[in-house]
N, C-alpha and C. Protein backbone atom coordinates (compact mmCIF):
# COMPACT_ATOMS: atom_id res chain seq x y z
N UNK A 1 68.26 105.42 93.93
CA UNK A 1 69.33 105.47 92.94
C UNK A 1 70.70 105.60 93.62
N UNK A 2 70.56 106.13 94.77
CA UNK A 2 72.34 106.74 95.44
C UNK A 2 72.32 105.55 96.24
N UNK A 3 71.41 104.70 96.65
CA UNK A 3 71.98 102.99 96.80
C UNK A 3 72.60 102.28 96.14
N UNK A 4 72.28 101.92 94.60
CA UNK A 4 72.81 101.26 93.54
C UNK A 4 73.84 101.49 93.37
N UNK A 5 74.29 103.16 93.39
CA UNK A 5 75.71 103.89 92.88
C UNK A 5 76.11 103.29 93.61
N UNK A 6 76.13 103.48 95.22
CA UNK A 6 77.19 102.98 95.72
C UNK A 6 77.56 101.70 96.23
N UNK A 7 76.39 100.65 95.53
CA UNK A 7 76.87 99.26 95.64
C UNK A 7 77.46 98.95 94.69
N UNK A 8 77.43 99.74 93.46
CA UNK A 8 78.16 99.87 92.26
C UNK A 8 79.30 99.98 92.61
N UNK A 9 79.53 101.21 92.98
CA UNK A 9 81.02 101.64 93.23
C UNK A 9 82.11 100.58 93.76
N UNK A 10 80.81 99.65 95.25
CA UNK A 10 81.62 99.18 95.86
C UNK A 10 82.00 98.21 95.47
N UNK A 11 81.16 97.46 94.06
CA UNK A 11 81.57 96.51 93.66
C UNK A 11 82.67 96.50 92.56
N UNK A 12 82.85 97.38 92.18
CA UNK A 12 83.45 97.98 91.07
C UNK A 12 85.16 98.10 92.33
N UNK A 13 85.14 98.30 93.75
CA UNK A 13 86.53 98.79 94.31
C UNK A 13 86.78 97.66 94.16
N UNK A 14 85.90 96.58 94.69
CA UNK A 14 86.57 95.78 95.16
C UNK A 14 87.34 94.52 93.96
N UNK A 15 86.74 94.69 93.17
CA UNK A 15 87.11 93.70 91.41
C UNK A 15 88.63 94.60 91.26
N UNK A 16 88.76 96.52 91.40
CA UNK A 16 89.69 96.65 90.69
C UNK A 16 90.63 95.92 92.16
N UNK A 17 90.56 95.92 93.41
CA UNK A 17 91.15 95.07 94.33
C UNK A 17 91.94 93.59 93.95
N UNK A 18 91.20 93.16 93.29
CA UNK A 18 91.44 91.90 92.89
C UNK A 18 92.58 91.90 91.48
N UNK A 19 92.63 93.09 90.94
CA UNK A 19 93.47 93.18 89.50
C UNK A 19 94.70 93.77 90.10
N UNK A 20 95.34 94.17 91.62
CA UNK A 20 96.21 94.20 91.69
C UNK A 20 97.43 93.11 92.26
N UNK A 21 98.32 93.03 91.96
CA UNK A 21 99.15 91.47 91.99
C UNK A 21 99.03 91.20 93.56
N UNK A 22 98.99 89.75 93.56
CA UNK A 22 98.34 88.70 94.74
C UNK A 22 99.22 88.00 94.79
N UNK A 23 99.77 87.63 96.21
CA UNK A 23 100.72 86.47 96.63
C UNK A 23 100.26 85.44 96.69
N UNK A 24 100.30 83.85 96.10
CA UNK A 24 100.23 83.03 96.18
C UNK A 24 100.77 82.35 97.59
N UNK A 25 99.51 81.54 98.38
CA UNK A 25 99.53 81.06 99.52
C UNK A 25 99.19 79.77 99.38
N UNK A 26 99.37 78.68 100.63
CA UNK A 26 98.16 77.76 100.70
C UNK A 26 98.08 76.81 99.62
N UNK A 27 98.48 76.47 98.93
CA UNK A 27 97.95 75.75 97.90
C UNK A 27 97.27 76.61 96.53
N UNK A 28 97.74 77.89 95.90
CA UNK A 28 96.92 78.69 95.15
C UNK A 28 96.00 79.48 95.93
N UNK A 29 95.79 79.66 96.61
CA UNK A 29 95.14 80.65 97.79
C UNK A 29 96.02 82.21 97.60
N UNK A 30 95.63 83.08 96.86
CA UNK A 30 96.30 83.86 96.91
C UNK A 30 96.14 85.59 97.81
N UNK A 31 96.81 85.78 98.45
CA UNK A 31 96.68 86.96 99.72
C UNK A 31 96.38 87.87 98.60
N UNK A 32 95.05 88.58 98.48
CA UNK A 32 94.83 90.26 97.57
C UNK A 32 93.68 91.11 98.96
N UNK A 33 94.10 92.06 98.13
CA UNK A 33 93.17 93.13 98.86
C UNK A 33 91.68 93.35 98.68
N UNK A 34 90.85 91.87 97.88
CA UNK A 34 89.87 92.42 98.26
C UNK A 34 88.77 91.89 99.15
N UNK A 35 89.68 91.13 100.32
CA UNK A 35 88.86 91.30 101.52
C UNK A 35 88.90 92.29 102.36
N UNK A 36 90.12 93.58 101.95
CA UNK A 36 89.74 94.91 102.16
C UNK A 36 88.55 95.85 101.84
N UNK A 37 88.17 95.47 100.62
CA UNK A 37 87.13 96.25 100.28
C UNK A 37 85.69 95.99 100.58
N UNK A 38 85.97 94.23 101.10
CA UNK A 38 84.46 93.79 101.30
C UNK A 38 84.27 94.43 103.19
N UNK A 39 85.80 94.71 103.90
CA UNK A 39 85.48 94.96 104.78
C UNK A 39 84.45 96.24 104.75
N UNK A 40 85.58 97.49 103.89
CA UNK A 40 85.09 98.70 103.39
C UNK A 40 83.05 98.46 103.10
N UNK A 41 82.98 97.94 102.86
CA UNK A 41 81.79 98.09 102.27
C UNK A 41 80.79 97.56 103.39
N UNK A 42 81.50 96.43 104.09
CA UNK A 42 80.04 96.66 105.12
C UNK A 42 80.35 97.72 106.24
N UNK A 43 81.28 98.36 106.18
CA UNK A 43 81.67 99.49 107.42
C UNK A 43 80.81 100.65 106.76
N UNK A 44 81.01 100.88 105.69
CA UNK A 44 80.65 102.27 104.91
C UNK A 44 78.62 102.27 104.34
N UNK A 45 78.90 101.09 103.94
CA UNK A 45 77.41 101.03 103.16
C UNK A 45 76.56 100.19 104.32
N UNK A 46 76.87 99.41 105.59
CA UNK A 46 75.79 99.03 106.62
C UNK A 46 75.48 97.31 105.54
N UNK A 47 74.95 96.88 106.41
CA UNK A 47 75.21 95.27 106.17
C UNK A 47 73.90 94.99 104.77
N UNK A 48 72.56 95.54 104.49
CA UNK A 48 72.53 95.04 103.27
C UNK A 48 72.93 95.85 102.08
N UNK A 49 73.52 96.87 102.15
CA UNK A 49 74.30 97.14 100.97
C UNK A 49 75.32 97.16 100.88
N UNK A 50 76.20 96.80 102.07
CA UNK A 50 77.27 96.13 101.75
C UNK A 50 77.35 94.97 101.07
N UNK A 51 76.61 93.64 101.63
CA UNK A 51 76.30 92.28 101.51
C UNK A 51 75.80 92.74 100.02
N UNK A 52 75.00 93.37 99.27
CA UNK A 52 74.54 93.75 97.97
C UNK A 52 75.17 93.85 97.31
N UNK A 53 76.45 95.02 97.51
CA UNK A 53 77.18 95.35 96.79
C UNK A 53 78.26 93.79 96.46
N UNK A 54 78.52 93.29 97.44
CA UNK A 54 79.76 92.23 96.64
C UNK A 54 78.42 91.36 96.21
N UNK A 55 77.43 91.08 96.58
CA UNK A 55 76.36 89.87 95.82
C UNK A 55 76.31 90.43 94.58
N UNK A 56 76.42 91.47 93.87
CA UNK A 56 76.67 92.14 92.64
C UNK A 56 77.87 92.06 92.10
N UNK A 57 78.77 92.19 92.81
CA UNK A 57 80.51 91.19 92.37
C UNK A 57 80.44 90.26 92.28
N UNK A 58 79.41 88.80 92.81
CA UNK A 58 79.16 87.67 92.50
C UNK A 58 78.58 87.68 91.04
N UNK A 59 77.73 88.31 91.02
CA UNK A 59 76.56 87.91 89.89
C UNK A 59 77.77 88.38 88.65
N UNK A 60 78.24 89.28 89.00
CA UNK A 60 79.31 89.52 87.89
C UNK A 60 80.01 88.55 87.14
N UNK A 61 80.88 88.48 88.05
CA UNK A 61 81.63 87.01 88.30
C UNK A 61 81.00 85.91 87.23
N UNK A 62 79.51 85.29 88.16
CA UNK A 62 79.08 84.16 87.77
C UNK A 62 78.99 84.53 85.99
N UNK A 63 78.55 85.70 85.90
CA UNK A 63 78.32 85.89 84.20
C UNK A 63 79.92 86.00 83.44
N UNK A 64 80.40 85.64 84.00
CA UNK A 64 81.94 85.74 83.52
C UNK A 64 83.12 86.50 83.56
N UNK A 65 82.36 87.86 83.72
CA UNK A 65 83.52 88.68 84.19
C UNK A 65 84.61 88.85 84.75
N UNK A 66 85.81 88.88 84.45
CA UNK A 66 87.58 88.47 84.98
C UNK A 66 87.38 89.36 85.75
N UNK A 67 86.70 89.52 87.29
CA UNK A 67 86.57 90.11 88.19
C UNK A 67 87.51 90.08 89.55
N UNK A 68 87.88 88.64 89.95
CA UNK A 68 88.30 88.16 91.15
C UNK A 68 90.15 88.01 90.13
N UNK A 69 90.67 88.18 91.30
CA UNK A 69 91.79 87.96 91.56
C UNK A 69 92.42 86.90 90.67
N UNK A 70 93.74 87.68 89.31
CA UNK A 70 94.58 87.20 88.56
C UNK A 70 93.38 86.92 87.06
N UNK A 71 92.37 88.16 87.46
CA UNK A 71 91.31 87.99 86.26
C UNK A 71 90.57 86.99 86.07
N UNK A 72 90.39 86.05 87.28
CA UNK A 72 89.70 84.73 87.32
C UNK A 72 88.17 85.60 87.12
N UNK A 73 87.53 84.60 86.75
CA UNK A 73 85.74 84.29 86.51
C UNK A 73 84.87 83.84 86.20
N UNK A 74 83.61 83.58 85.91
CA UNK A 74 83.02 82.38 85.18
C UNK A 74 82.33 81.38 86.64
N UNK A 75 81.59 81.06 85.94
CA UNK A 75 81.16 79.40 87.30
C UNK A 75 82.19 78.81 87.88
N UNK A 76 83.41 78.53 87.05
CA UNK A 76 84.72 77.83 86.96
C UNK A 76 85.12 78.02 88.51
N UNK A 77 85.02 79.78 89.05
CA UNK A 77 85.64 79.59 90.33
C UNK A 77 84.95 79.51 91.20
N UNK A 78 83.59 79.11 91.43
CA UNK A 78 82.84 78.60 92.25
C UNK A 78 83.40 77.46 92.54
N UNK A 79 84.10 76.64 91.94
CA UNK A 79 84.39 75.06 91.98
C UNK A 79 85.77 74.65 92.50
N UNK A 80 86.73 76.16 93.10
CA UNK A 80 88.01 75.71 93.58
C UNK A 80 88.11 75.67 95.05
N UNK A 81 89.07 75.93 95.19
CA UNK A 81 89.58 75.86 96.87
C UNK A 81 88.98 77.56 97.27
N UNK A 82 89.52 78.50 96.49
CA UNK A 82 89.17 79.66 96.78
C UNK A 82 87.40 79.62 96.93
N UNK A 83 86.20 79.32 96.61
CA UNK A 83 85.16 79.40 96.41
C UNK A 83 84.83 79.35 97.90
N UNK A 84 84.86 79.21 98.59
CA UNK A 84 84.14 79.14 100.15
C UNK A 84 84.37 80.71 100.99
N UNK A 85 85.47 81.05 100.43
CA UNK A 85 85.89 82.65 100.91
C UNK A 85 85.28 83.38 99.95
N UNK A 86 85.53 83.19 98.48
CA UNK A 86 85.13 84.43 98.01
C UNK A 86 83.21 84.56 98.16
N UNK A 87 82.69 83.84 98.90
CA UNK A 87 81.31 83.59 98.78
C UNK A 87 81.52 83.87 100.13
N UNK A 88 82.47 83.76 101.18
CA UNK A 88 82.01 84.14 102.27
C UNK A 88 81.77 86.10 102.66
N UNK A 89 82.28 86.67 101.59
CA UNK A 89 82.34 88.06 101.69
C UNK A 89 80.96 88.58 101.66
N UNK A 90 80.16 87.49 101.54
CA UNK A 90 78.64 88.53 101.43
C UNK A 90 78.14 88.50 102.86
N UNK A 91 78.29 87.10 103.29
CA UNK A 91 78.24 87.31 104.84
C UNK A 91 79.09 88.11 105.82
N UNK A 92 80.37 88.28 104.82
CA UNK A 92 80.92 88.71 105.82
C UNK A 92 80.75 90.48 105.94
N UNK A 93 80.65 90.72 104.39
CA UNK A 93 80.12 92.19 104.62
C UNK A 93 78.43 92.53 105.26
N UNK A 94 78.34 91.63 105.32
CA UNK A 94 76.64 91.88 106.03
C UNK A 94 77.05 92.06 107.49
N UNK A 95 78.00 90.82 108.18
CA UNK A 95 78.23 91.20 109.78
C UNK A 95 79.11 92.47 110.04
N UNK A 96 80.38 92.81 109.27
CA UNK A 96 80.68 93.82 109.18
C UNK A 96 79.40 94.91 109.72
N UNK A 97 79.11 95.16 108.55
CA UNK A 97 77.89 96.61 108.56
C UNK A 97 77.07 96.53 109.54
N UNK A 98 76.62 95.07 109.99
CA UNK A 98 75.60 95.18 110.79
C UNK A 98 76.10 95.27 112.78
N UNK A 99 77.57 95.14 112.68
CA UNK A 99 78.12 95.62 113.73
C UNK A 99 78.66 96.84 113.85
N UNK A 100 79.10 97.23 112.79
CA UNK A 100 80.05 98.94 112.70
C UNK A 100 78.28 99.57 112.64
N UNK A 101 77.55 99.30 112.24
CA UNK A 101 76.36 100.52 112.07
C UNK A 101 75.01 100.19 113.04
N UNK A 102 75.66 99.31 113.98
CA UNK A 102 74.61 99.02 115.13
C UNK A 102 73.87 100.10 115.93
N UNK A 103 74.52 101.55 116.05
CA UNK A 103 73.89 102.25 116.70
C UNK A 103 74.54 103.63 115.83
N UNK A 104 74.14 104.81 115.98
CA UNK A 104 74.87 106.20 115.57
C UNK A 104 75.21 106.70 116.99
N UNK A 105 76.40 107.39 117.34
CA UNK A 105 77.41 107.86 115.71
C UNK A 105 78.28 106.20 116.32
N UNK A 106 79.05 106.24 115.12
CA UNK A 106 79.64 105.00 115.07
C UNK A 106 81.22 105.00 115.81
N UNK A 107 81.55 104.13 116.40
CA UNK A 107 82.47 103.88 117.54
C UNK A 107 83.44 103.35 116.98
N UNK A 108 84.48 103.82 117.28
CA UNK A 108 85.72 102.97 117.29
C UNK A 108 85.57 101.51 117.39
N UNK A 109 85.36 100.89 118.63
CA UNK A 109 85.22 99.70 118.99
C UNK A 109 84.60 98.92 118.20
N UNK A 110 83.22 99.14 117.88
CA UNK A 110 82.44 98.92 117.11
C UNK A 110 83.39 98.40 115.72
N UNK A 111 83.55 99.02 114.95
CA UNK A 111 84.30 99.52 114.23
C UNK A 111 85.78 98.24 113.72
N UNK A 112 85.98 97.70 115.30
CA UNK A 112 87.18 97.14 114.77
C UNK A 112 86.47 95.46 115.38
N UNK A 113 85.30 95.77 115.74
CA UNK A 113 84.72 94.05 116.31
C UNK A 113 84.45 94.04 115.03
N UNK A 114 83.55 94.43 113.94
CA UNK A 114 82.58 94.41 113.17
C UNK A 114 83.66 93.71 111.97
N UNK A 115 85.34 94.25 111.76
CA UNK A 115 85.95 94.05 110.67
C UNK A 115 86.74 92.59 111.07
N UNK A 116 87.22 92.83 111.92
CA UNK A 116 87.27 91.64 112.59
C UNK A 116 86.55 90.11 112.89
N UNK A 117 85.21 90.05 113.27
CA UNK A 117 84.36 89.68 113.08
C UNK A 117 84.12 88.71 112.00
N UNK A 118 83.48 90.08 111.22
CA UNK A 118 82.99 90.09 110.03
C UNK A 118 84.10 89.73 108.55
N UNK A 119 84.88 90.61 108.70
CA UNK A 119 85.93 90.80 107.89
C UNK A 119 86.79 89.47 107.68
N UNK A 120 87.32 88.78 108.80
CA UNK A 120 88.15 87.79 109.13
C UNK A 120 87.24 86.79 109.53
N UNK A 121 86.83 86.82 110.80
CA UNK A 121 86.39 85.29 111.29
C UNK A 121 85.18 84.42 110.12
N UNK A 122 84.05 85.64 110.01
CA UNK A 122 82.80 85.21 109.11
C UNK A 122 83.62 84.50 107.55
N UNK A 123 84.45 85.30 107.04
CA UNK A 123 85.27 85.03 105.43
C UNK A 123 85.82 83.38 105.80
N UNK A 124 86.62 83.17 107.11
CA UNK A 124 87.02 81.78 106.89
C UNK A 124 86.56 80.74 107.05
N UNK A 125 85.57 81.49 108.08
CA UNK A 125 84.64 80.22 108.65
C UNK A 125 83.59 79.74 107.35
N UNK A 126 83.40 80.58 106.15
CA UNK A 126 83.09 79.90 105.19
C UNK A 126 83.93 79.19 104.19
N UNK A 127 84.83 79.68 104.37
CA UNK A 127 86.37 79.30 103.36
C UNK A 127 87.25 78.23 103.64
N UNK A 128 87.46 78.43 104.92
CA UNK A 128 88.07 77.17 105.48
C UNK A 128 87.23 75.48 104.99
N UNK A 129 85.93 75.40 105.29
CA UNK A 129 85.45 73.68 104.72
C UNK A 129 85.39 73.76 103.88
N UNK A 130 85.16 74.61 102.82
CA UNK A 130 85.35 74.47 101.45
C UNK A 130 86.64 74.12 100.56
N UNK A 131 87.58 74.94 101.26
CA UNK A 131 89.01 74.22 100.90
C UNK A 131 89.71 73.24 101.29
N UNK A 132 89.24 72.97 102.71
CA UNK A 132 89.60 71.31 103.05
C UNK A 132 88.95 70.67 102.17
N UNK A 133 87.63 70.31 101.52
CA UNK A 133 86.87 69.46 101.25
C UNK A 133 87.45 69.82 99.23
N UNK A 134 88.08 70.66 99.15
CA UNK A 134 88.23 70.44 97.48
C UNK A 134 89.53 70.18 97.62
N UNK A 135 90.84 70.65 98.62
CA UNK A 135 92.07 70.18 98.59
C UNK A 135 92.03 68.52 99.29
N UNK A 136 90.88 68.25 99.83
CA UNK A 136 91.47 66.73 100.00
C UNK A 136 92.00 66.86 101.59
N UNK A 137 91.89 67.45 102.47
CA UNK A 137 92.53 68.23 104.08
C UNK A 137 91.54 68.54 104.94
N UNK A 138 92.25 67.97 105.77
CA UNK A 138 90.98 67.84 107.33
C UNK A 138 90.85 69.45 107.39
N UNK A 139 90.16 69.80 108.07
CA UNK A 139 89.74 71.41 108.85
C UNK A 139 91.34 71.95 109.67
N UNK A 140 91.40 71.06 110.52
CA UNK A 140 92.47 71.39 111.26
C UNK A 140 93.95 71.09 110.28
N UNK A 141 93.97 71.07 109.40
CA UNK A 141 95.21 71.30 108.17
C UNK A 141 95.16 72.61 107.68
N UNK A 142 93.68 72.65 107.05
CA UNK A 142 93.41 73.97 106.45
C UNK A 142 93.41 75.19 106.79
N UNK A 143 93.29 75.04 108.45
CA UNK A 143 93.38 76.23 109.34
C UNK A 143 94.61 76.44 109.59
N UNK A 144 95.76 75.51 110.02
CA UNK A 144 97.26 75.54 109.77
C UNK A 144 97.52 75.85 108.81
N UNK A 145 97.39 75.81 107.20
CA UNK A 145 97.97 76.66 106.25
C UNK A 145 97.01 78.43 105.87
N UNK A 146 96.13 78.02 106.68
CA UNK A 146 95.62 80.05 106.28
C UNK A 146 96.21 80.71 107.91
N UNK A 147 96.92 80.30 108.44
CA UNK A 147 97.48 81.20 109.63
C UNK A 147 98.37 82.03 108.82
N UNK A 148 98.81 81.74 107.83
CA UNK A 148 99.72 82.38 107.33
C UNK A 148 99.19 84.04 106.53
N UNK A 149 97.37 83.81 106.26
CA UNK A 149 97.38 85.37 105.84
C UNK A 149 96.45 85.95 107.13
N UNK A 150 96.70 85.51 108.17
CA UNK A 150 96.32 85.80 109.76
C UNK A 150 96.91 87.61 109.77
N UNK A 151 98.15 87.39 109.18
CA UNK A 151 98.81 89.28 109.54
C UNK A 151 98.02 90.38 108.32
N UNK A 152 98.13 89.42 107.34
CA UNK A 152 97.94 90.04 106.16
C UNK A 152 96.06 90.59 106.43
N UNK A 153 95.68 90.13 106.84
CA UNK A 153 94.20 89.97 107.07
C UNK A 153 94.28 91.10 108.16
N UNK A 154 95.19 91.50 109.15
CA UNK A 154 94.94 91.96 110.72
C UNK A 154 95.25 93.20 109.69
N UNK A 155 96.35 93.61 108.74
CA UNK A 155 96.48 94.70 108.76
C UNK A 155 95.09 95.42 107.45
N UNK A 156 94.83 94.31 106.49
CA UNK A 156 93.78 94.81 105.89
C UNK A 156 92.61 95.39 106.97
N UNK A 157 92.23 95.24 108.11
CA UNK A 157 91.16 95.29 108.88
C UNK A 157 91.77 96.65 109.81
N UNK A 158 92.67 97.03 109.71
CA UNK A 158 93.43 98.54 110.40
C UNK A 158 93.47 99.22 109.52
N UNK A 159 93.70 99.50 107.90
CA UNK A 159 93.66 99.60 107.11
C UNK A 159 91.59 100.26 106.99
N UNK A 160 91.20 99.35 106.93
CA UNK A 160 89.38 99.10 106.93
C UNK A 160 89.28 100.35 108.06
N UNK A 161 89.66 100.14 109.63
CA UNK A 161 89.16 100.63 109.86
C UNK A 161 89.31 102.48 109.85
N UNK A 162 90.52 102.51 109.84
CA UNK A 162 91.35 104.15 109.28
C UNK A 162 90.42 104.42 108.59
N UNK A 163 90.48 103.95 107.34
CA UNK A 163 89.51 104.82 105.97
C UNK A 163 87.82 104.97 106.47
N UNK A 164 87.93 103.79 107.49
CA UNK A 164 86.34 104.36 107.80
C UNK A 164 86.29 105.44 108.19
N UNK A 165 86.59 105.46 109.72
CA UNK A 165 86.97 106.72 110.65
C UNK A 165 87.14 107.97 110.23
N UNK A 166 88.38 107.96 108.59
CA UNK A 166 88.55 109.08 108.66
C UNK A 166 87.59 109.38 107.42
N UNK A 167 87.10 108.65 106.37
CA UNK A 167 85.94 109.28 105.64
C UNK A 167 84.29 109.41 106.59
N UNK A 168 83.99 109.49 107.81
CA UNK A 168 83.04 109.73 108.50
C UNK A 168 83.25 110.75 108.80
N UNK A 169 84.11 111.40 109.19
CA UNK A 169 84.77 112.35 109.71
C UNK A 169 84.90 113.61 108.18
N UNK A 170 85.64 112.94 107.71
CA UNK A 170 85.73 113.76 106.18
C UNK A 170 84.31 113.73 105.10
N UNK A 171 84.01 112.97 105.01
CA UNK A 171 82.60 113.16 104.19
C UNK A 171 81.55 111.75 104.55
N UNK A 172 80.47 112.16 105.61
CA UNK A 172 79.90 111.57 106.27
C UNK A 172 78.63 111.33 105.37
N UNK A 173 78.24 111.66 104.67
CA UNK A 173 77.11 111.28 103.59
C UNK A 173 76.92 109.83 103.48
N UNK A 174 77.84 108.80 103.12
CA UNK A 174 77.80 107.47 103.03
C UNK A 174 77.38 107.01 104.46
N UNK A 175 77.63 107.91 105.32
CA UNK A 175 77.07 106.81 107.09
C UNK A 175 75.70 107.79 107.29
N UNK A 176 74.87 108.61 106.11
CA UNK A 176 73.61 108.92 106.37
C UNK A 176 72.37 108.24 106.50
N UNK A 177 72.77 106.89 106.02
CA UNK A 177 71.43 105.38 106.10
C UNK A 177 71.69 105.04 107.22
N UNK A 178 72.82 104.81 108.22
CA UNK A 178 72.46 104.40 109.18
C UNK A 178 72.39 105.31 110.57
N UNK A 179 72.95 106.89 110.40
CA UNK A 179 72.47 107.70 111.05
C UNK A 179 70.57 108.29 111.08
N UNK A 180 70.34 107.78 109.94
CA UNK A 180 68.75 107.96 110.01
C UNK A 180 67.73 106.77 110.15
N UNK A 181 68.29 105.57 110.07
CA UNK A 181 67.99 104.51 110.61
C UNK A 181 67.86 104.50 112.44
N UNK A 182 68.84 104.89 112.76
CA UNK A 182 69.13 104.71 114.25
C UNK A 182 68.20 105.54 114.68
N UNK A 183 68.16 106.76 114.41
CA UNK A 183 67.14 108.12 114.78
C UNK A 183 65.72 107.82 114.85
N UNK A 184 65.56 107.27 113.35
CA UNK A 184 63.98 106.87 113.49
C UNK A 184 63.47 105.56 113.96
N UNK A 185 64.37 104.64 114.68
CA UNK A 185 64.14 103.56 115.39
C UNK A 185 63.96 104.14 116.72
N UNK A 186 64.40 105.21 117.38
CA UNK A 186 64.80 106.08 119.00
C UNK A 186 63.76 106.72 119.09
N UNK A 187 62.48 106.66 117.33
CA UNK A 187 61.66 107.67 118.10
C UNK A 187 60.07 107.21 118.60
């Protein structure tokens, strides 16, 4: 049950993420915070309940729910330019988690490959052919117009990793699946 909650929760941060105002980029590509939260979630919840928790912001979504960013939802945004990123967050919160929670106790380093990684490289590398191929733009176009949320992205992932760090530190309960994971793999 304290799995669900908190794929709940996390799916629940990351939608209200999306209801706060978003800069329009790119062609309608708009910069929001909730590839912050998908970072959050594979740092905090470990890669399949992270990856769970936004696959539960999908399923949302798909049933209609004005979940994603400017209250978009429905099948409808499976079918835009945005659809290759917001689908890349399940992978990307899976590499996340499955690098920040590779071993106990969890590392700095770790920590900022995993959001990085995960957070950034995994999100475009699904996002990027999908928006060339619905805007009509080679790869190497599409990657020239998302340099532009390159900062916006570096600081969401410093951002990611602070709140990890310091809620491990402050209330470590959420990094207890993969502190007892690691333990009973060592023995």
């Amino acid at each position: 049950m304290r799995n669900i909650a908190q794929m709940s929760m996390f799916a629940a941060l990351v939608a209200v993420l999306g209801q706060l105002p978003a800069i329009p980029l790119a062609g309608g590509v708009p910069i929001t915070l909730q590839t912050l939260g998908v970072m959050l979630a594979g740092a905090i919840l470990g890669p399949w309940r992270g990856a769970g928790a936004i696959a539960l912001l999908h399923l949302l979504v798909a049933a209609g729910l004005p979940l994603l960013s400017h209250g978009s939802g429905g099948l409808g945004v499976y079918a835009g330019p945005t659809a290759g990123f917001a689908l890349g967050w399940i992978p990307g919160a899976f590499v996340v988690g499955l690098i920040v929670q590779a071993s106990w106790p969890l590392r700095l380093w770790r920590t900022i490959l995993g959001t990085v990684l995960g957070g950034i490289l995994v999100v475009y590398a699904c996002g990027l052919p999908v928006m060339a191929y619905q805007m009509g733009l080679g790869l190497d176009q599409a990657v020239l117009l998302n340099l532009a949320f390159l900062p916006g992205d570096a600081i969401k992932a410093a951002v990611a990793i602070a709140v990890t760090h310091s809620l491990l530190r402050a209330y470590p309960a959420p990094f207890s699946y993969a502190r007892d994971r690691v333990r009973a793999a060592s023995r």
